[in-house]
C-alpha atoms as a PDB file:
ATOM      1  CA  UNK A   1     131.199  81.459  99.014  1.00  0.00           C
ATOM      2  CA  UNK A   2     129.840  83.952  96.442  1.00  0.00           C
ATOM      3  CA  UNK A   3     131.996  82.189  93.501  1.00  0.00           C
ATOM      4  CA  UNK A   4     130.461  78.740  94.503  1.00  0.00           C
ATOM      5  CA  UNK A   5     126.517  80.735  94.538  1.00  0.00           C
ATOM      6  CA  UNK A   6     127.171  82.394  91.210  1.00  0.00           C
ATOM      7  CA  UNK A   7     128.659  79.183  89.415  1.00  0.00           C
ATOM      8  CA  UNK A   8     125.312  77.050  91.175  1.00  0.00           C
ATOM      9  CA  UNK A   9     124.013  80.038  89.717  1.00  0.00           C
ATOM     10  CA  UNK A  10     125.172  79.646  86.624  1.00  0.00           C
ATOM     11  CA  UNK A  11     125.095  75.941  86.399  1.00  0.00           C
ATOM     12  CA  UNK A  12     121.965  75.007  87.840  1.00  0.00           C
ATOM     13  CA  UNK A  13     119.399  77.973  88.331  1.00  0.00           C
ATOM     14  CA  UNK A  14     115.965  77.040  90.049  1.00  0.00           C
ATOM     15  CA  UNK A  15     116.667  73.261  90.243  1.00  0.00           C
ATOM     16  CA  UNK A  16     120.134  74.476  92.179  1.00  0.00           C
ATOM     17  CA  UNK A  17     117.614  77.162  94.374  1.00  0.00           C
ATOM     18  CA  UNK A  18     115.282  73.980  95.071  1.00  0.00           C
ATOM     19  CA  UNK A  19     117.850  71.465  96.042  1.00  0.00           C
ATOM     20  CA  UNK A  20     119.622  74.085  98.275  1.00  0.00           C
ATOM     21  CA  UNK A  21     116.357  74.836  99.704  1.00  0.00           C
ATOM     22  CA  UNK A  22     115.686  71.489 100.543  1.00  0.00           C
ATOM     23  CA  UNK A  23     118.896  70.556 102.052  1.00  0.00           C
ATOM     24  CA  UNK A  24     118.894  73.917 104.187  1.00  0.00           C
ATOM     25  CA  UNK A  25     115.609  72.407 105.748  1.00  0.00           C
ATOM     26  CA  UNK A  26     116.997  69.330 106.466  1.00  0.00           C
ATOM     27  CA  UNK A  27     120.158  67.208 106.841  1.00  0.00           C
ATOM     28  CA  UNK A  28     122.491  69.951 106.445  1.00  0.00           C
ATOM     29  CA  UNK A  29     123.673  73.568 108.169  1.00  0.00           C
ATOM     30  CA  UNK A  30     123.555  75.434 105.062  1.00  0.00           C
ATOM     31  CA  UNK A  31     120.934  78.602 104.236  1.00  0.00           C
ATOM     32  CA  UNK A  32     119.488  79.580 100.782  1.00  0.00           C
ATOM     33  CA  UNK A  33     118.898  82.873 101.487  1.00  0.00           C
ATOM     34  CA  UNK A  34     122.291  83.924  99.962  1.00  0.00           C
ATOM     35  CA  UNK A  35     121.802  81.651  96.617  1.00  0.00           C
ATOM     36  CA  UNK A  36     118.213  84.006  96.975  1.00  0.00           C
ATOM     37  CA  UNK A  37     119.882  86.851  96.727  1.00  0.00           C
ATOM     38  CA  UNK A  38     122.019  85.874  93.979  1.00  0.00           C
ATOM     39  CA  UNK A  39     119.537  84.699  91.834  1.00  0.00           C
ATOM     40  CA  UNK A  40     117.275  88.136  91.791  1.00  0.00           C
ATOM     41  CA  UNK A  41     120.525  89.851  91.440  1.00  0.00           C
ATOM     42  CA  UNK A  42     121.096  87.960  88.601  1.00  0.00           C
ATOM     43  CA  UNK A  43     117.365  88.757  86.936  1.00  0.00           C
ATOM     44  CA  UNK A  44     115.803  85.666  87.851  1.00  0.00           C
ATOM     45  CA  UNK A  45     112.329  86.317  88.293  1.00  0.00           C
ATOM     46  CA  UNK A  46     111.559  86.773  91.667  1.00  0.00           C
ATOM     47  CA  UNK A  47     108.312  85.375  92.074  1.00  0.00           C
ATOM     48  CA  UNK A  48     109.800  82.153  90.657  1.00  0.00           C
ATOM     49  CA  UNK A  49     112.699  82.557  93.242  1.00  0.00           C
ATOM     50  CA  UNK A  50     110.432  82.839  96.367  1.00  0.00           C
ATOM     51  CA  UNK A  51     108.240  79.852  95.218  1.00  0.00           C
ATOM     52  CA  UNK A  52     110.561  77.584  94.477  1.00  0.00           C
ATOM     53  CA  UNK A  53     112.653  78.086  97.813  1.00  0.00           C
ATOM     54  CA  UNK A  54     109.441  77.785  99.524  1.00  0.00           C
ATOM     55  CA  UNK A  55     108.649  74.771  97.812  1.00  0.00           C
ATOM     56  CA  UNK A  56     111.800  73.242  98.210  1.00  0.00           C
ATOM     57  CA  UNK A  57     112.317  74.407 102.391  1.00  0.00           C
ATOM     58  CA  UNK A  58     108.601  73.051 102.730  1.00  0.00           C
ATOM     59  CA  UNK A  59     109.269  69.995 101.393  1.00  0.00           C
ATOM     60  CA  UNK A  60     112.424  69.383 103.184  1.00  0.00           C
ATOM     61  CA  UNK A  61     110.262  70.399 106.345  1.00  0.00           C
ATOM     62  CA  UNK A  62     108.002  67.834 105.582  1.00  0.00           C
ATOM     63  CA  UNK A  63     110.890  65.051 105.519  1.00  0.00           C
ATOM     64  CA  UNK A  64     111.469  66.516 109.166  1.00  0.00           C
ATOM     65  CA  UNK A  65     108.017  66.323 110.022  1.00  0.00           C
ATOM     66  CA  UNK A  66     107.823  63.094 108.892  1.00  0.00           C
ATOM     67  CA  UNK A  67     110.950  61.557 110.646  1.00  0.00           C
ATOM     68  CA  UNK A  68     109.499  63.339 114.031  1.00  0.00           C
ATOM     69  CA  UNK A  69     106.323  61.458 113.129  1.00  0.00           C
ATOM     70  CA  UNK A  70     108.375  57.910 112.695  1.00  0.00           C
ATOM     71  CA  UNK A  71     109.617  58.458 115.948  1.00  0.00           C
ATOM     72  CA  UNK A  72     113.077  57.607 115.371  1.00  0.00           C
ATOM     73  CA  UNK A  73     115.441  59.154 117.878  1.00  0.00           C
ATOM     74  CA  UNK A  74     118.754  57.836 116.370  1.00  0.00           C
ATOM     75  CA  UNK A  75     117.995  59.296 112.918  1.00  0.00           C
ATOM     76  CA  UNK A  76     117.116  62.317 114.190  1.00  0.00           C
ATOM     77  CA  UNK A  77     120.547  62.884 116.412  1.00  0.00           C
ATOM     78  CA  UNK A  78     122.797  61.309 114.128  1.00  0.00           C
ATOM     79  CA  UNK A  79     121.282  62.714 110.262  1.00  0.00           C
ATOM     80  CA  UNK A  80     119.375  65.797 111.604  1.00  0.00           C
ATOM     81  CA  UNK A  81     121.972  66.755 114.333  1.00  0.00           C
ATOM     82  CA  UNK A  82     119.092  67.759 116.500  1.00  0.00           C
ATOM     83  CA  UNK A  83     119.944  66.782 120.310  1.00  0.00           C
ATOM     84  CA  UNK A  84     117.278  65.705 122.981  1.00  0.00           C
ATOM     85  CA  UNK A  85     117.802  69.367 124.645  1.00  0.00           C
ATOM     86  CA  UNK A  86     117.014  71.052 121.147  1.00  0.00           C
ATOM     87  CA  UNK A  87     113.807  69.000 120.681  1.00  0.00           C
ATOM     88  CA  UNK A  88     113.365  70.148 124.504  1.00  0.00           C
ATOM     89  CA  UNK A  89     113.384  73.481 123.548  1.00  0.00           C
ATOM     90  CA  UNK A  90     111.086  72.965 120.347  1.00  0.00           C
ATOM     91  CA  UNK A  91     108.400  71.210 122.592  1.00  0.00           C
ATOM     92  CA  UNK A  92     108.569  73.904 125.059  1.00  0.00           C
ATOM     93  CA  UNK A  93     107.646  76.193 122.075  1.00  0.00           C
ATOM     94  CA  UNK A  94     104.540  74.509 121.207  1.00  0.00           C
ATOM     95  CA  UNK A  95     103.679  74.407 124.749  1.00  0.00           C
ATOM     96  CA  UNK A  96     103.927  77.969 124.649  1.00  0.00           C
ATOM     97  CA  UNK A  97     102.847  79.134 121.269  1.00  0.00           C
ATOM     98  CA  UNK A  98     100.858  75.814 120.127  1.00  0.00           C
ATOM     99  CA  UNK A  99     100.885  75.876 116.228  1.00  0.00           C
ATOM    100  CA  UNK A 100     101.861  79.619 115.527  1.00  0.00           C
ATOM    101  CA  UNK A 101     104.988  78.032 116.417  1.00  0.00           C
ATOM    102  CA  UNK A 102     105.651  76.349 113.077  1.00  0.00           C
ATOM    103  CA  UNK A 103     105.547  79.884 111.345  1.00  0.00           C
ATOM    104  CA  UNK A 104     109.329  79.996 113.001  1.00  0.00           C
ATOM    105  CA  UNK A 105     110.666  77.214 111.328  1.00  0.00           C
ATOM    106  CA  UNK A 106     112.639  79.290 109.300  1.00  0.00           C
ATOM    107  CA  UNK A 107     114.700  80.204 112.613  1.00  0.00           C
ATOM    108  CA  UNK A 108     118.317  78.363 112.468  1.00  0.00           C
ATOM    109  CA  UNK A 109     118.769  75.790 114.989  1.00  0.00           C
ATOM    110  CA  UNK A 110     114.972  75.696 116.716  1.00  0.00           C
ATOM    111  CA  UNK A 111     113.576  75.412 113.407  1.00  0.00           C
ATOM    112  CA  UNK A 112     114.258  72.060 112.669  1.00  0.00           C
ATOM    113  CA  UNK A 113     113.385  70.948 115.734  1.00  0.00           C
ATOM    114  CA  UNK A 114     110.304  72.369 115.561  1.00  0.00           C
ATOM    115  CA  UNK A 115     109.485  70.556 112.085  1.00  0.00           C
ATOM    116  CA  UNK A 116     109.927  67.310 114.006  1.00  0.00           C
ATOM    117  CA  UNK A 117     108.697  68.273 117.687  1.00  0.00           C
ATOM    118  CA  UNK A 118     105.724  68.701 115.417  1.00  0.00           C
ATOM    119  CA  UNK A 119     105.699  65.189 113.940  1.00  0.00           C
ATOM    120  CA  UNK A 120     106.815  63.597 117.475  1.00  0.00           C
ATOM    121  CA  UNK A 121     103.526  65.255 118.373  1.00  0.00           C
ATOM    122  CA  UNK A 122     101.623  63.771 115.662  1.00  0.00           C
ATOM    123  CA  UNK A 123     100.448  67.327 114.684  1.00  0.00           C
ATOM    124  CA  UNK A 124      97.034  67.180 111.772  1.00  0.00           C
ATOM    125  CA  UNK A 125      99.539  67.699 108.740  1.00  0.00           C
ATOM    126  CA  UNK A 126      97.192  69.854 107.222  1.00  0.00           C
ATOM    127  CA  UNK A 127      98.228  72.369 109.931  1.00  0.00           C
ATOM    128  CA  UNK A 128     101.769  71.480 109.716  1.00  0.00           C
ATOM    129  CA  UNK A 129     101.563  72.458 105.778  1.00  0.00           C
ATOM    130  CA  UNK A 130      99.710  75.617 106.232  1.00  0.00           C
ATOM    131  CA  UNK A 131     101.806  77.269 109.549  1.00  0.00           C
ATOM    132  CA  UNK A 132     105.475  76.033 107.728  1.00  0.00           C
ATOM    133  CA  UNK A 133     104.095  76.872 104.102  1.00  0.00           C
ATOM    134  CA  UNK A 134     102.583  80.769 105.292  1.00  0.00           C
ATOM    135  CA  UNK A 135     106.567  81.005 107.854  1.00  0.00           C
ATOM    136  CA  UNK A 136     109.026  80.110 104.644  1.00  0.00           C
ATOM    137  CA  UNK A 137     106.998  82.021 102.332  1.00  0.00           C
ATOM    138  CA  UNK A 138     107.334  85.110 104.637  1.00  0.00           C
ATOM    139  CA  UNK A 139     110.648  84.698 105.307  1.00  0.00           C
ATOM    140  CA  UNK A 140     111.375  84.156 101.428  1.00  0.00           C
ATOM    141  CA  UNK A 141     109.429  87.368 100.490  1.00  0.00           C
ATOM    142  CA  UNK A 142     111.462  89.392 102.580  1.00  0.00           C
ATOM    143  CA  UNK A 143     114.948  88.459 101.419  1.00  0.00           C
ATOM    144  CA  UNK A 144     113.638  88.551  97.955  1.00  0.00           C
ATOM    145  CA  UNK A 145     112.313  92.168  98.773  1.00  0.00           C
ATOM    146  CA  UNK A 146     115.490  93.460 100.468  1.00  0.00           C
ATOM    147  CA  UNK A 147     117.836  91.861  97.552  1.00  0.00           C
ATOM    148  CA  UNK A 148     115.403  93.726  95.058  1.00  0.00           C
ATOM    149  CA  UNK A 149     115.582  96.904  96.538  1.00  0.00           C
ATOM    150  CA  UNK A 150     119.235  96.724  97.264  1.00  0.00           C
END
C-alpha cells in the first residue's frame, strides 16, 4: 500500500490527493489520510495538502448530499453501499445531535450516511457546506499535524 501512495505520489501529486479525496467520500471504501501523510512527508506543502483533501472530501460529500436529496434508494444501496439500517443509524444521529452531526462525516461507515441522511432530509445546503466543510477540515489538520511532527 505505501509503494502504490508514493508512486500516486510521485505520479500525480495534489490532483492524485483530490481525486483520492473525493472517492474516499463517496463511492468507494478507501481513506486519504495515508496519501496525507505521504505527501507532507514528502515536502508537499501542507497547507496545500489539507485544502485540497478538504476540497476534494467536501465535494465528494456534496455528491452524497445530493443523491440523499434525489431520493434515490437503489443508487444509494447499490453505488454508495449504504444499507437502510446505516441510514437508520445516520437519522438517529440528527435526531440526536441535529446539524453538529455533519461535523462527523469524516467517521468511516456513519459518515456517509450522514452526508445523505442529510440530503434525504432536505437539510438548507448552506448548513450542509459549513458543518461538513469546518468536520473534514478538522480532521485534515490533525493528520497533517501528527505526520508533521512525526
Amino acid at each position: 500500500m505505501l509503494e502504490y501512495l508514493s508512486n500516486l505520489t510521485a505520479d500525480y501529486g495534489y490532483i492524485g490527493l483530490f481525486i483520492t479525496s473525493f472517492l474516499a467520500s463517496t463511492v468507494l471504501p478507501l481513506g486519504s489520510e495515508a496519501l496525507v501523510v505521504v505527501l507532507i512527508r514528502n515536502g508537499f506543502s501542507l497547507f496545500m495538502v489539507v485544502i485540497i483533501a478538504t476540497l476534494g472530501n467536501y465535494l465528494g460529500a456534496c455528491t452524497s448530499y445530493y443523491i440523499g436529496f434525489k431520493g434515490r434508494q437503489d443508487i444509494i444501496e447499490k453505488y454508495l453501499s449504504i444499507s437502510r439500517a446505516t441510514l437508520e443509524k445516520a437519522d438517529n444521529w440528527f435526531q440526536k445531535y441535529g446539524t453538529y452531526s455533519l461535523l462527523f462525516t469524516w467517521l468511516p461507515i456513519v459518515g456517509d450516511a450522514i452526508t445523505v441522511s442529510g440530503g434525504i432530509l432536505k437539510l438548507n445546503f448552506k448548513t450542509f457546506t459549513f458543518y461538513v466543510i469546518i468536520g473534514k477540515l478538522l480532521r485534515y489538520l490533525s493528520v497533517a499535524y501528527l505526520a508533521a511532527s512525526i
